[in-house]
Protein backbone atom coordinates (compact mmCIF):
# COMPACT_ATOMS: atom_id res chain seq x y z
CA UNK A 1 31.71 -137.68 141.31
CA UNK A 2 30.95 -136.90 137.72
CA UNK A 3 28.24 -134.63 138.59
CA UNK A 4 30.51 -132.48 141.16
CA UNK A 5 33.34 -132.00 138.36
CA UNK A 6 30.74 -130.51 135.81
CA UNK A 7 29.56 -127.87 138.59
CA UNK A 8 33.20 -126.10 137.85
CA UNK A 9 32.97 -123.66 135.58
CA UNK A 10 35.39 -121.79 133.42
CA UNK A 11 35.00 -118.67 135.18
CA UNK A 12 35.97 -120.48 138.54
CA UNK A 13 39.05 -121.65 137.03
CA UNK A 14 39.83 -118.58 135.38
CA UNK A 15 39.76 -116.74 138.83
CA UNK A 16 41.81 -119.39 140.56
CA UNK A 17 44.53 -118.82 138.03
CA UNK A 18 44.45 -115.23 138.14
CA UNK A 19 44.77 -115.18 142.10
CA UNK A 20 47.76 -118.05 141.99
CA UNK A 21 49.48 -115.52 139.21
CA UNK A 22 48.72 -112.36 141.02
CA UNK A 23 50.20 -114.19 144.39
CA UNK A 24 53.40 -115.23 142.01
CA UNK A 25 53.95 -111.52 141.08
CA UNK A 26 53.38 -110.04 144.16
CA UNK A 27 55.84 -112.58 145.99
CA UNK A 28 58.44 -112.75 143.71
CA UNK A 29 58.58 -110.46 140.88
CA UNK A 30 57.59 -106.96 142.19
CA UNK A 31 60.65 -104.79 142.74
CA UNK A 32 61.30 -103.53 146.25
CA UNK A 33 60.82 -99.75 146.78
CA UNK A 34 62.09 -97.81 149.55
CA UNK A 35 60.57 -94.24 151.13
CA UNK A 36 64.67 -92.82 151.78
CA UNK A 37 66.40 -89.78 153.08
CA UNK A 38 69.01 -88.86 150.63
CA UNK A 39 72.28 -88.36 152.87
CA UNK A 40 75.60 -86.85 151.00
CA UNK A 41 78.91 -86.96 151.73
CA UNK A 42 81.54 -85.26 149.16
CA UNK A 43 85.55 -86.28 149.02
CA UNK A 44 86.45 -83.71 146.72
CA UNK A 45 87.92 -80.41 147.51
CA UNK A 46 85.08 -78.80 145.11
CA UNK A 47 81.47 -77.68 146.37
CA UNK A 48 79.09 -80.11 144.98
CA UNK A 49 76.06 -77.53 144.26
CA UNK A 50 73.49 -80.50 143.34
CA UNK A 51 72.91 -84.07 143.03
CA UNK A 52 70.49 -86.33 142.01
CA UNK A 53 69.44 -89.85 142.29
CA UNK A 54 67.05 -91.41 139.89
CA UNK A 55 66.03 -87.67 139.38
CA UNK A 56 65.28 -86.94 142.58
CA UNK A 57 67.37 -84.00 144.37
CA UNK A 58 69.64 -84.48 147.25
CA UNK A 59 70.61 -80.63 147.45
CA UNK A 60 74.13 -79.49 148.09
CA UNK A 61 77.30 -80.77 149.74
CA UNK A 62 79.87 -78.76 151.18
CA UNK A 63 83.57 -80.03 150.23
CA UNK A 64 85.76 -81.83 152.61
CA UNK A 65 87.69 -79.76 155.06
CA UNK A 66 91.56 -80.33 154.76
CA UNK A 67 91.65 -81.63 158.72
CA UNK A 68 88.45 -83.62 158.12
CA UNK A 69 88.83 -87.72 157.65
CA UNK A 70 85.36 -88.01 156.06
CA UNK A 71 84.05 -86.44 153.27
CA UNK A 72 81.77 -82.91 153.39
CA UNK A 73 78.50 -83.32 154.35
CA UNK A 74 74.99 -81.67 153.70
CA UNK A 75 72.75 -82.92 151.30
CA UNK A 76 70.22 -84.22 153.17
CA UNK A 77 66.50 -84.68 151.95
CA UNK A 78 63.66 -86.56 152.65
CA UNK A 79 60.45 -87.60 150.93
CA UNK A 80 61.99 -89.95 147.61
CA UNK A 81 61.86 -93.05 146.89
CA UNK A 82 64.28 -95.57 145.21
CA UNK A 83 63.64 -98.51 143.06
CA UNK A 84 64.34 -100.91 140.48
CA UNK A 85 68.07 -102.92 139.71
CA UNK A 86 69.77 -99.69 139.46
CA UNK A 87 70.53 -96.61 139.73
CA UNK A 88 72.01 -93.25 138.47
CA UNK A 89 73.34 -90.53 140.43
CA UNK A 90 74.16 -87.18 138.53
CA UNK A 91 76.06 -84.10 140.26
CA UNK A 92 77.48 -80.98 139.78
CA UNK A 93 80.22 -78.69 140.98
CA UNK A 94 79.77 -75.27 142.17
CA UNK A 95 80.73 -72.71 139.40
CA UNK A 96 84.65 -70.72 140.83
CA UNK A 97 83.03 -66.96 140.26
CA UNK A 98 79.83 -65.23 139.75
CA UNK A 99 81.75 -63.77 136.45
CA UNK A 100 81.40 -67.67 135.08
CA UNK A 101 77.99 -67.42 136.73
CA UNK A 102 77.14 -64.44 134.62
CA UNK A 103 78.76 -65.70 131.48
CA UNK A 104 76.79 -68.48 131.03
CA UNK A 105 79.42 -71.20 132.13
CA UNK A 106 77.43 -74.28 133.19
CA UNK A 107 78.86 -75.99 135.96
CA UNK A 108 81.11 -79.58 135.83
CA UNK A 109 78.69 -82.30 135.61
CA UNK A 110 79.29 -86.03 136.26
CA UNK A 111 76.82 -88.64 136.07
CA UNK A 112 77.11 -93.00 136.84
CA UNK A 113 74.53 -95.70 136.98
CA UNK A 114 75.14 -98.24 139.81
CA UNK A 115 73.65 -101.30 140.75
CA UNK A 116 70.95 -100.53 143.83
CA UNK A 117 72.66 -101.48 146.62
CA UNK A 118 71.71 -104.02 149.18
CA UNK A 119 69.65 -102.61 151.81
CA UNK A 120 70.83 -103.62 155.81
CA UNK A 121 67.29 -104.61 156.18
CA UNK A 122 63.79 -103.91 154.66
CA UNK A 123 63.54 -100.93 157.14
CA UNK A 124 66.75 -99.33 155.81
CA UNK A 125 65.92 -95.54 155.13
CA UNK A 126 69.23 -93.79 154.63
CA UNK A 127 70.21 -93.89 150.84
CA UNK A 128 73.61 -92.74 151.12
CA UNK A 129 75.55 -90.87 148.37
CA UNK A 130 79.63 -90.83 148.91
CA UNK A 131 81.46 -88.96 145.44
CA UNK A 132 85.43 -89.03 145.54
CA UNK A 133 87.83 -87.14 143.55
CA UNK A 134 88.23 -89.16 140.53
CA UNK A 135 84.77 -89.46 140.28
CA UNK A 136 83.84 -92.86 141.49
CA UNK A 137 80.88 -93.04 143.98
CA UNK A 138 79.16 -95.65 146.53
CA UNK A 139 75.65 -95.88 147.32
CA UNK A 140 74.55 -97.20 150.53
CA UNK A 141 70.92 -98.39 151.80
CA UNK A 142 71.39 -98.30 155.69
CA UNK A 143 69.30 -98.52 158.93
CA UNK A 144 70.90 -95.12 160.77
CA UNK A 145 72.41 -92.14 159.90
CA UNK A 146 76.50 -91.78 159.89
């Protein structure tokens, strides 16, 4: 028995480690990342003219109409990807006037960092962005579109 333990050598031990700590890391300490489609919705009575997640564009939202009970929609892009513990979603409203336009006035900006939100399931592709009037907003990670 002796003879069969000296046959081991450091490299084969060195390579079973490395394979039980890649297996570790892979199973339990990667982050989950999702391929989304960026879906707005906007509360305010203001045209949101762009918005962001992590960086990534989710175009523009119109406002909500007075007779409407959910919030404007448009927005909508494909092709990102979301990440990590948290995130941070950035927008800004449509300038009033091409005069501001052409004087240089840069538009109302608001930016939060949430916690990612939990996704339905690990299929969920619908990263949902919904910004109120005082400036609060909810992130979704859903299965369907609303």
């Amino acid at each position: 028995m002796k003879k069969n333990l000296k046959r081991i050598s450091p490299i084969s031990i060195l390579v079973v480690l490395s394979l039980a700590a890649w297996w570790i890391w892979s199973s339990f300490l990667q982050e989950e990342s999702y391929g989304v489609c960026f879906q707005g919705f906007n509360y305010t009575d203001k045209i949101i003219s762009e918005y962001y997640v992590n960086g990534m564009g989710g175009g523009n939202i119109s406002k909500k109409p007075d007779d409407y009970a959910y919030g404007g929609g448009g927005g909508f892009s494909c092709g990102a990807s979301v990440s990590g513990p948290q995130v941070k979603v950035k927008w800004l409203f449509n300038r009033n006037s091409v005069a501001e336009i052409d004087a240089g006035v840069p538009p109302e900006t608001h930016e939060v960092t949430l916690p990612m939100p939990k996704a339905e399931s690990r299929s969920s592709r619908y990263f949902q962005v919904h910004i109120y009037p005082d400036h609060h907003v909810v992130v979704k990670l859903k299965d369907h579109i609303d």
